[in-house]
PDB file of N, CA and C in Angstrom:
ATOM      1  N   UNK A   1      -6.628  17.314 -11.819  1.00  0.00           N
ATOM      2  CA  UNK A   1      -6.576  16.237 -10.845  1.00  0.00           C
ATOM      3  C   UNK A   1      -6.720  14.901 -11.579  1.00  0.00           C
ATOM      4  N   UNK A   2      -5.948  14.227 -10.999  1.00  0.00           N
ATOM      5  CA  UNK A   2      -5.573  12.473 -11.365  1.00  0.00           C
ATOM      6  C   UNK A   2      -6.688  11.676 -10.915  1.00  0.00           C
ATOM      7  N   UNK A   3      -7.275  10.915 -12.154  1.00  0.00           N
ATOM      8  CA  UNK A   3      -8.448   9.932 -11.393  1.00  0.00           C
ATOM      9  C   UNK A   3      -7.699   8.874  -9.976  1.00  0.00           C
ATOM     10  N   UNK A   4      -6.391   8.810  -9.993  1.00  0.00           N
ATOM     11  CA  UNK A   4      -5.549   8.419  -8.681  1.00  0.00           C
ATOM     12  C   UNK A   4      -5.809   9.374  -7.486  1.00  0.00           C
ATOM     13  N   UNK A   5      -6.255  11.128  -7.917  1.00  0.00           N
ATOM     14  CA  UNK A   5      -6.246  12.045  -6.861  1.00  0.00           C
ATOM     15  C   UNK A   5      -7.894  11.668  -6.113  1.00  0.00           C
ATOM     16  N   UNK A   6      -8.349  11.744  -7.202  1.00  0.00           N
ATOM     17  CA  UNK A   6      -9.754  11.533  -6.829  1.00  0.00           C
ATOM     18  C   UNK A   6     -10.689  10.512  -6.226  1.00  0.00           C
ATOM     19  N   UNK A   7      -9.689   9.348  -6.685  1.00  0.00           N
ATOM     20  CA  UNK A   7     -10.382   7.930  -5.737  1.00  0.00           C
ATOM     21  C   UNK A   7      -9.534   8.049  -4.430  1.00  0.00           C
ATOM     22  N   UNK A   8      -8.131   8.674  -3.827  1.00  0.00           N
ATOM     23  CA  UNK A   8      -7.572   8.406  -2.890  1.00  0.00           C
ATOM     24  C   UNK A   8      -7.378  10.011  -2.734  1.00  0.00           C
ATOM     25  N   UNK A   9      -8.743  10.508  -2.322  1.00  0.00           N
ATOM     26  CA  UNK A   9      -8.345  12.437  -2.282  1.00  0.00           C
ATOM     27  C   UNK A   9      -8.209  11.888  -0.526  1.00  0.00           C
ATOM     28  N   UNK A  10      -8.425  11.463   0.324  1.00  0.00           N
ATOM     29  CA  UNK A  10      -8.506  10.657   1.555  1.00  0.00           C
ATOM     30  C   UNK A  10      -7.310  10.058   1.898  1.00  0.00           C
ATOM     31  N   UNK A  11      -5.880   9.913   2.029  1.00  0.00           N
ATOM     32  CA  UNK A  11      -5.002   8.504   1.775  1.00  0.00           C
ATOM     33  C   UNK A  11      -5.274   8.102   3.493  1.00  0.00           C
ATOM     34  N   UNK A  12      -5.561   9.103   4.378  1.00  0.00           N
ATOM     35  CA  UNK A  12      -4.944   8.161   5.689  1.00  0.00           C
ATOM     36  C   UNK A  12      -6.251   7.088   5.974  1.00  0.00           C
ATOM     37  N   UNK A  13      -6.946   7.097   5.299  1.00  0.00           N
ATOM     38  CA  UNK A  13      -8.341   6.045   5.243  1.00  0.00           C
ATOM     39  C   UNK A  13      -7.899   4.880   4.571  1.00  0.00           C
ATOM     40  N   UNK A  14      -6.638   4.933   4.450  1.00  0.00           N
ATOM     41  CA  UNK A  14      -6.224   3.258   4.670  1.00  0.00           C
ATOM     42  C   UNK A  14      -5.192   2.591   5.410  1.00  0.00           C
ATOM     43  N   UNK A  15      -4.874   3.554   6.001  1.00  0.00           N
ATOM     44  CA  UNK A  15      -4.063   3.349   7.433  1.00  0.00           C
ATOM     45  C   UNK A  15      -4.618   2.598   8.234  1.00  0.00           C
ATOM     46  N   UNK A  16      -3.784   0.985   8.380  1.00  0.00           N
ATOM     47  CA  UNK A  16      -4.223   0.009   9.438  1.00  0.00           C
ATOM     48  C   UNK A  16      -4.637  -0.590   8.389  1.00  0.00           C
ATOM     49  N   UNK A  17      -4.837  -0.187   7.347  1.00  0.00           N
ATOM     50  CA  UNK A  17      -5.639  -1.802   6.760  1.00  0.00           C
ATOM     51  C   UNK A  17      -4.536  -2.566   5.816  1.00  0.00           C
ATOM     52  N   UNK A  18      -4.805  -4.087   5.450  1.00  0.00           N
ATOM     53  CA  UNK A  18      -4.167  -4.861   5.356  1.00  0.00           C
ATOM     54  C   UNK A  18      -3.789  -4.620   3.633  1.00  0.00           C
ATOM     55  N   UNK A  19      -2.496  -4.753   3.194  1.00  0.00           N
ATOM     56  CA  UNK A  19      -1.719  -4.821   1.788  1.00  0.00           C
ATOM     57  C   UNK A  19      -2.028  -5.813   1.432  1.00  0.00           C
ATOM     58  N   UNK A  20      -2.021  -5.996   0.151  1.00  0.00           N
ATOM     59  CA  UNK A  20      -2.311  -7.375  -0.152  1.00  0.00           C
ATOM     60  C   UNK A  20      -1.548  -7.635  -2.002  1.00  0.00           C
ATOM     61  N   UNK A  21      -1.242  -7.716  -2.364  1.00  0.00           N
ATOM     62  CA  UNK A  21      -0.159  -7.753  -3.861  1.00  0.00           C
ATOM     63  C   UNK A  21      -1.331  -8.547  -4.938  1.00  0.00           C
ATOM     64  N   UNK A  22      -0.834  -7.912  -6.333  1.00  0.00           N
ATOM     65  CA  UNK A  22      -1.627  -8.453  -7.242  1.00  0.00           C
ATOM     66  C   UNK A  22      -1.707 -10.002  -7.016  1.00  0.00           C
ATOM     67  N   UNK A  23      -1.053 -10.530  -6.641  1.00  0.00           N
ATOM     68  CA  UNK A  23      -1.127 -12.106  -6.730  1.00  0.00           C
ATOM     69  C   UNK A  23      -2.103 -12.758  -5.146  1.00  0.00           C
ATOM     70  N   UNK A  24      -2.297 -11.768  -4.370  1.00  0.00           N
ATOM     71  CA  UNK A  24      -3.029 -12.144  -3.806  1.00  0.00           C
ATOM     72  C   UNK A  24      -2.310 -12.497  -1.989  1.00  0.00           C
ATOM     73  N   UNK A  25      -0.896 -12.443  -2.226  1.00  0.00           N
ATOM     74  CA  UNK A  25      -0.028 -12.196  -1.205  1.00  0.00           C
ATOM     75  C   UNK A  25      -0.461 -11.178  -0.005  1.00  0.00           C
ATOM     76  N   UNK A  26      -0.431 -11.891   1.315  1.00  0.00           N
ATOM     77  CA  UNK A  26      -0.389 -10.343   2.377  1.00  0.00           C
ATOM     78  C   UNK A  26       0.762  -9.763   2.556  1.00  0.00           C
ATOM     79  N   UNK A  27       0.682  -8.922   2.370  1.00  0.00           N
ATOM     80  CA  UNK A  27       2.026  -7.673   2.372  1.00  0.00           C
ATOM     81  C   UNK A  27       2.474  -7.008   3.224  1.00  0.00           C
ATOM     82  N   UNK A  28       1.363  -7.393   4.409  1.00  0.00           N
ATOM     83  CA  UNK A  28       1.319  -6.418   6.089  1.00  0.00           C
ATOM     84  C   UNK A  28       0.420  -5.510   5.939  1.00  0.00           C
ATOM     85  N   UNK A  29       0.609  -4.396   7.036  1.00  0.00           N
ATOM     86  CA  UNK A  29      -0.248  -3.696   7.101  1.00  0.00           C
ATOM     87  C   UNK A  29       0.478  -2.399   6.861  1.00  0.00           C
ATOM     88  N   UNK A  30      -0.563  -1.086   6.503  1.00  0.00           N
ATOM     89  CA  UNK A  30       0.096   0.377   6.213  1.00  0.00           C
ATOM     90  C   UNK A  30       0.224   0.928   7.481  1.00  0.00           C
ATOM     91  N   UNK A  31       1.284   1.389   7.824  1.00  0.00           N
ATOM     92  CA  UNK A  31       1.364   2.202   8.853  1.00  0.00           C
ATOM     93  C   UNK A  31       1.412   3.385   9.212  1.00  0.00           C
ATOM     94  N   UNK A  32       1.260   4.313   7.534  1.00  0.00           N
ATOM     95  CA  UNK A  32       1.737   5.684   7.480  1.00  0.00           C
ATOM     96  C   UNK A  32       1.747   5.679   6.037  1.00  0.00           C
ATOM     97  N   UNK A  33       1.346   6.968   5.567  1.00  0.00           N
ATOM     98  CA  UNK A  33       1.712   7.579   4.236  1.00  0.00           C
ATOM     99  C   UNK A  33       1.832   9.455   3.922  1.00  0.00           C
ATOM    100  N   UNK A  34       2.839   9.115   3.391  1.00  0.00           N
ATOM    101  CA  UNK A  34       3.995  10.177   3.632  1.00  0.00           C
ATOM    102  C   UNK A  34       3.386  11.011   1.414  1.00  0.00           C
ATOM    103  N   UNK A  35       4.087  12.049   1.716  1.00  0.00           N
ATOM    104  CA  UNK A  35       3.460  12.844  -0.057  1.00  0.00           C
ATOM    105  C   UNK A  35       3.772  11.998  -1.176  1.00  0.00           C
ATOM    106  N   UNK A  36       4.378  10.802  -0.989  1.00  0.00           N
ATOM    107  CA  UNK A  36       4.696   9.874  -2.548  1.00  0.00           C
ATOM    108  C   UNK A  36       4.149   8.516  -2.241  1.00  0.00           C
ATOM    109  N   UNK A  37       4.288   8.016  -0.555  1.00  0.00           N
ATOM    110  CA  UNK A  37       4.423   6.587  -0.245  1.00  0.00           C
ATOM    111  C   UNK A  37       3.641   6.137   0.834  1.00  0.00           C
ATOM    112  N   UNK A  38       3.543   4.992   0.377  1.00  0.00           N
ATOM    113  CA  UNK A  38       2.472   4.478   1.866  1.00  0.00           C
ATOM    114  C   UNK A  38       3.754   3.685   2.326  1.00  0.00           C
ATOM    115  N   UNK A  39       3.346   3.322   3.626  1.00  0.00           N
ATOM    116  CA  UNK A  39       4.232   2.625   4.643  1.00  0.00           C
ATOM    117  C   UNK A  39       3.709   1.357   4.750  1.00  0.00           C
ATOM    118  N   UNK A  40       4.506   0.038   4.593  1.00  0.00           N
ATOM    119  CA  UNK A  40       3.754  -0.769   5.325  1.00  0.00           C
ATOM    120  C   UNK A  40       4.476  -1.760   6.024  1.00  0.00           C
ATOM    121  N   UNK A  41       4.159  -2.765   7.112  1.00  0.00           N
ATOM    122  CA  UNK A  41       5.228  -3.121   8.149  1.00  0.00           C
ATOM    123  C   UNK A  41       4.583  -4.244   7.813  1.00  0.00           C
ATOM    124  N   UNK A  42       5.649  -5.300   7.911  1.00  0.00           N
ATOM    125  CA  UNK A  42       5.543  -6.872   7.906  1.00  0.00           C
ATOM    126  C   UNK A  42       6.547  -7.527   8.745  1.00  0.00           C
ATOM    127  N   UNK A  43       5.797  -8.352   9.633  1.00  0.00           N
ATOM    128  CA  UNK A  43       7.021  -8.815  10.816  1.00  0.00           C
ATOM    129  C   UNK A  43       7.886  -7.473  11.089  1.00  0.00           C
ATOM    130  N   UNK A  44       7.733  -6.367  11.444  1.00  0.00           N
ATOM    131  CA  UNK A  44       9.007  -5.573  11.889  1.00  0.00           C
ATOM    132  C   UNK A  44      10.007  -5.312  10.907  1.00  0.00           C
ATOM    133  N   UNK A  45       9.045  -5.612   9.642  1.00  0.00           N
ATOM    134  CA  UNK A  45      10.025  -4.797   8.420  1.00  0.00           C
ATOM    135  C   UNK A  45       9.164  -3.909   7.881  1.00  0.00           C
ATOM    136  N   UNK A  46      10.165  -2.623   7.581  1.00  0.00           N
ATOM    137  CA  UNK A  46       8.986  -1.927   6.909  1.00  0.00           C
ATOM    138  C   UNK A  46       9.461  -1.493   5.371  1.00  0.00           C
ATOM    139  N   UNK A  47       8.585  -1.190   4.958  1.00  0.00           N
ATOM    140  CA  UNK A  47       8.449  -0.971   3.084  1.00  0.00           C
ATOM    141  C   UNK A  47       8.061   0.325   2.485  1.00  0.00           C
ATOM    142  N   UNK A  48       8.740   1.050   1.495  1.00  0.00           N
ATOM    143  CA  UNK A  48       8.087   2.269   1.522  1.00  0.00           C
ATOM    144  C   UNK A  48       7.431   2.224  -0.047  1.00  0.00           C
ATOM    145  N   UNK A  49       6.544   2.002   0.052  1.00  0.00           N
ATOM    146  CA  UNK A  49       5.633   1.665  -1.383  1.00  0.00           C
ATOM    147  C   UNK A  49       5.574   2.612  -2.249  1.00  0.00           C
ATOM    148  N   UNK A  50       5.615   3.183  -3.709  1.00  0.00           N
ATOM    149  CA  UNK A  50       4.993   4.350  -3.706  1.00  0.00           C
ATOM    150  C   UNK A  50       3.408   4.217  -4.104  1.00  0.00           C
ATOM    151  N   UNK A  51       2.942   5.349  -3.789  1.00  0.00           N
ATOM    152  CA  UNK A  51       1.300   5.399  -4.145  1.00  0.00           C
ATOM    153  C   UNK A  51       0.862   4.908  -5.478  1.00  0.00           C
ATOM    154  N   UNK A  52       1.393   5.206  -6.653  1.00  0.00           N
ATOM    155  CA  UNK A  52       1.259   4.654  -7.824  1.00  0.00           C
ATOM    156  C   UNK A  52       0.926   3.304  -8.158  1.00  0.00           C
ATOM    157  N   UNK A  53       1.201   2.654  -7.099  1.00  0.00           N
ATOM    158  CA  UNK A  53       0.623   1.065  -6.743  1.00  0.00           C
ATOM    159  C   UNK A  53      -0.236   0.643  -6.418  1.00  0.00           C
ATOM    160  N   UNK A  54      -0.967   1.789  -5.403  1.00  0.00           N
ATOM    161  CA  UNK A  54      -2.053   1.633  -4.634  1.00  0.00           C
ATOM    162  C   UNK A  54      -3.336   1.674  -6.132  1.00  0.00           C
ATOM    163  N   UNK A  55      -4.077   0.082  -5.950  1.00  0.00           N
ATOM    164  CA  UNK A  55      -5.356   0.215  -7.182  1.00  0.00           C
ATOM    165  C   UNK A  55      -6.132   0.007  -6.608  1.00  0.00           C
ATOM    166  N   UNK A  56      -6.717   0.089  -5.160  1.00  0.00           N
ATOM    167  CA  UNK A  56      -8.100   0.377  -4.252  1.00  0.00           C
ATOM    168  C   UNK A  56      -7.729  -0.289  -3.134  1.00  0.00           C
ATOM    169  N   UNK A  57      -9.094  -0.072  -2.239  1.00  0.00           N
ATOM    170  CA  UNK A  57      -9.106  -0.286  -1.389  1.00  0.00           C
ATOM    171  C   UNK A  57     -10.305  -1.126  -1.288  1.00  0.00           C
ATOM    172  N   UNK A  58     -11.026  -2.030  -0.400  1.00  0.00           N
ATOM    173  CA  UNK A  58     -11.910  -2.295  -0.427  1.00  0.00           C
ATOM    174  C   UNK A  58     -12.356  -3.215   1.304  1.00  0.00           C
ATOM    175  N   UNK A  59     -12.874  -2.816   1.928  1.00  0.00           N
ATOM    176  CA  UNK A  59     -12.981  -3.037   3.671  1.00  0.00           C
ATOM    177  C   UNK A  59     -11.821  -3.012   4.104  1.00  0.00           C
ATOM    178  N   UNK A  60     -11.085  -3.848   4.845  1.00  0.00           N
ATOM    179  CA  UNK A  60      -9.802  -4.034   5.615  1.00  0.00           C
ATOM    180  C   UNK A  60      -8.518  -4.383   4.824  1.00  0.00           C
ATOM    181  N   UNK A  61      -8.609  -4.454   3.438  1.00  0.00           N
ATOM    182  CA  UNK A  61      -7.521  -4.504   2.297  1.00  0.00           C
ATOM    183  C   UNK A  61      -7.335  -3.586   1.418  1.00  0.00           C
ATOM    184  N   UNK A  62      -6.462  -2.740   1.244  1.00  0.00           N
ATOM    185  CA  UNK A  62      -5.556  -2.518   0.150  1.00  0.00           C
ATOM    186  C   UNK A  62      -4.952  -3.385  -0.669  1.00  0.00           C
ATOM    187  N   UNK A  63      -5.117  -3.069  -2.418  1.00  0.00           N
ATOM    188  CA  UNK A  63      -5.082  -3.916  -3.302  1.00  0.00           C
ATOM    189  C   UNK A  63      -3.635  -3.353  -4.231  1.00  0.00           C
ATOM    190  N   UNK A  64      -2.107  -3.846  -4.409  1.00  0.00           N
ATOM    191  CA  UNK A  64      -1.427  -3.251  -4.250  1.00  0.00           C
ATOM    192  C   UNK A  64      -1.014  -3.694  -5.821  1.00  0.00           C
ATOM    193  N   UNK A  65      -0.371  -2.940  -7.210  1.00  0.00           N
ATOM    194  CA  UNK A  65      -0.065  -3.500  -8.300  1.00  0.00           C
ATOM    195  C   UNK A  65       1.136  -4.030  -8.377  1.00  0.00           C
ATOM    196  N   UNK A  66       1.440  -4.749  -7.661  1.00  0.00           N
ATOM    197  CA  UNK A  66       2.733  -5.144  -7.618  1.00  0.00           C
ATOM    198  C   UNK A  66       2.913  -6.753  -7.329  1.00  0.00           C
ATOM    199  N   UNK A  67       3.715  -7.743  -7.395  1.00  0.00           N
ATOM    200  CA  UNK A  67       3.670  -9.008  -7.678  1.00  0.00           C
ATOM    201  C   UNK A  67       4.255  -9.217  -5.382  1.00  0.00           C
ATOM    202  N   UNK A  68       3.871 -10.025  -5.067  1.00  0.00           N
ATOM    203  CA  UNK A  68       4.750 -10.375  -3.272  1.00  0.00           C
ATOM    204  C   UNK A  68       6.072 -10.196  -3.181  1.00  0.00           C
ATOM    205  N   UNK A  69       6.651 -10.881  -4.586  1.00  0.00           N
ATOM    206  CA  UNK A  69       8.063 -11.321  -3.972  1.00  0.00           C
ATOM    207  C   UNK A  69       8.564  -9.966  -4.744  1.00  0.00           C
ATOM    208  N   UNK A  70       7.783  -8.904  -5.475  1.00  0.00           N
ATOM    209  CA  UNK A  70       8.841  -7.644  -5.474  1.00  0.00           C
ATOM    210  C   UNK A  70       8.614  -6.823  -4.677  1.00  0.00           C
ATOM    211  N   UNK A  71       8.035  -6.730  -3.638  1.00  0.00           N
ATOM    212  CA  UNK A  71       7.897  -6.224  -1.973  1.00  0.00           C
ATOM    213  C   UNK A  71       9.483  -5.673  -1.721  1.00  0.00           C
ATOM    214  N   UNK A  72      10.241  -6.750  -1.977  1.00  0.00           N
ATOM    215  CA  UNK A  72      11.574  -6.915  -1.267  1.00  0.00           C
ATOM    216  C   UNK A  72      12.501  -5.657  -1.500  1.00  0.00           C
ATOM    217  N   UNK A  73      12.044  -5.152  -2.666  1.00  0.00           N
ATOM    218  CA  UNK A  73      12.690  -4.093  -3.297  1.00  0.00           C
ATOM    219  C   UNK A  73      12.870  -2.605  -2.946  1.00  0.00           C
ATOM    220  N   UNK A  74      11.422  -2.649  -1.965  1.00  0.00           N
ATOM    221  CA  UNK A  74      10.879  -0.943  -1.290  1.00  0.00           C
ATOM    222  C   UNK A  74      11.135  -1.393   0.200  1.00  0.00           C
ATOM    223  N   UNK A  75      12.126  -2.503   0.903  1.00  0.00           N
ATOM    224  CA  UNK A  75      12.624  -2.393   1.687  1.00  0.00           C
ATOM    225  C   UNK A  75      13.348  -1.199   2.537  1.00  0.00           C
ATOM    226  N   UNK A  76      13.031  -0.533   3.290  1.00  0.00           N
ATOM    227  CA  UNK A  76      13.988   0.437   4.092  1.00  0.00           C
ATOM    228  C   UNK A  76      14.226   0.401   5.419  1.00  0.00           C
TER     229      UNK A  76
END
């Protein structure tokens, strides 16, 4: 097991809480996470992240390794 398995052996315990990008960007919120990806919806767009991004959680934010403006990319 992946120290990734072990801090997020839990994933739907961050469902509803807020994305947020290394730079400090809100990203929306998760709406779902599926065996590779979390979901997350912004204005009625949604994003399919993969987990490999996810670097904690901490109260009502998810802390995501990824820069805002490459969000655009896990568009679906």
């Amino acid at each position: 097991m992946s120290d990734e398995d072990i801090m997020f052996a839990d994933w739907e315990k961050i469902i509803l809480k807020n994305a947020r990008s290394r730079d400090s960007k809100e990203l929306g919120n998760v709406i779902a996470v599926d065996d590779d990806n979390i979901i997350l919806n912004q204005d009625n767009i949604e994003f399919k992240i993969p987990k490999s991004y996810v670097e904690g959680y901490r109260g009502n934010d998810v802390f995501l390794g990824l820069n805002g403006k490459d969000i655009q990319y896990y568009q679906f």
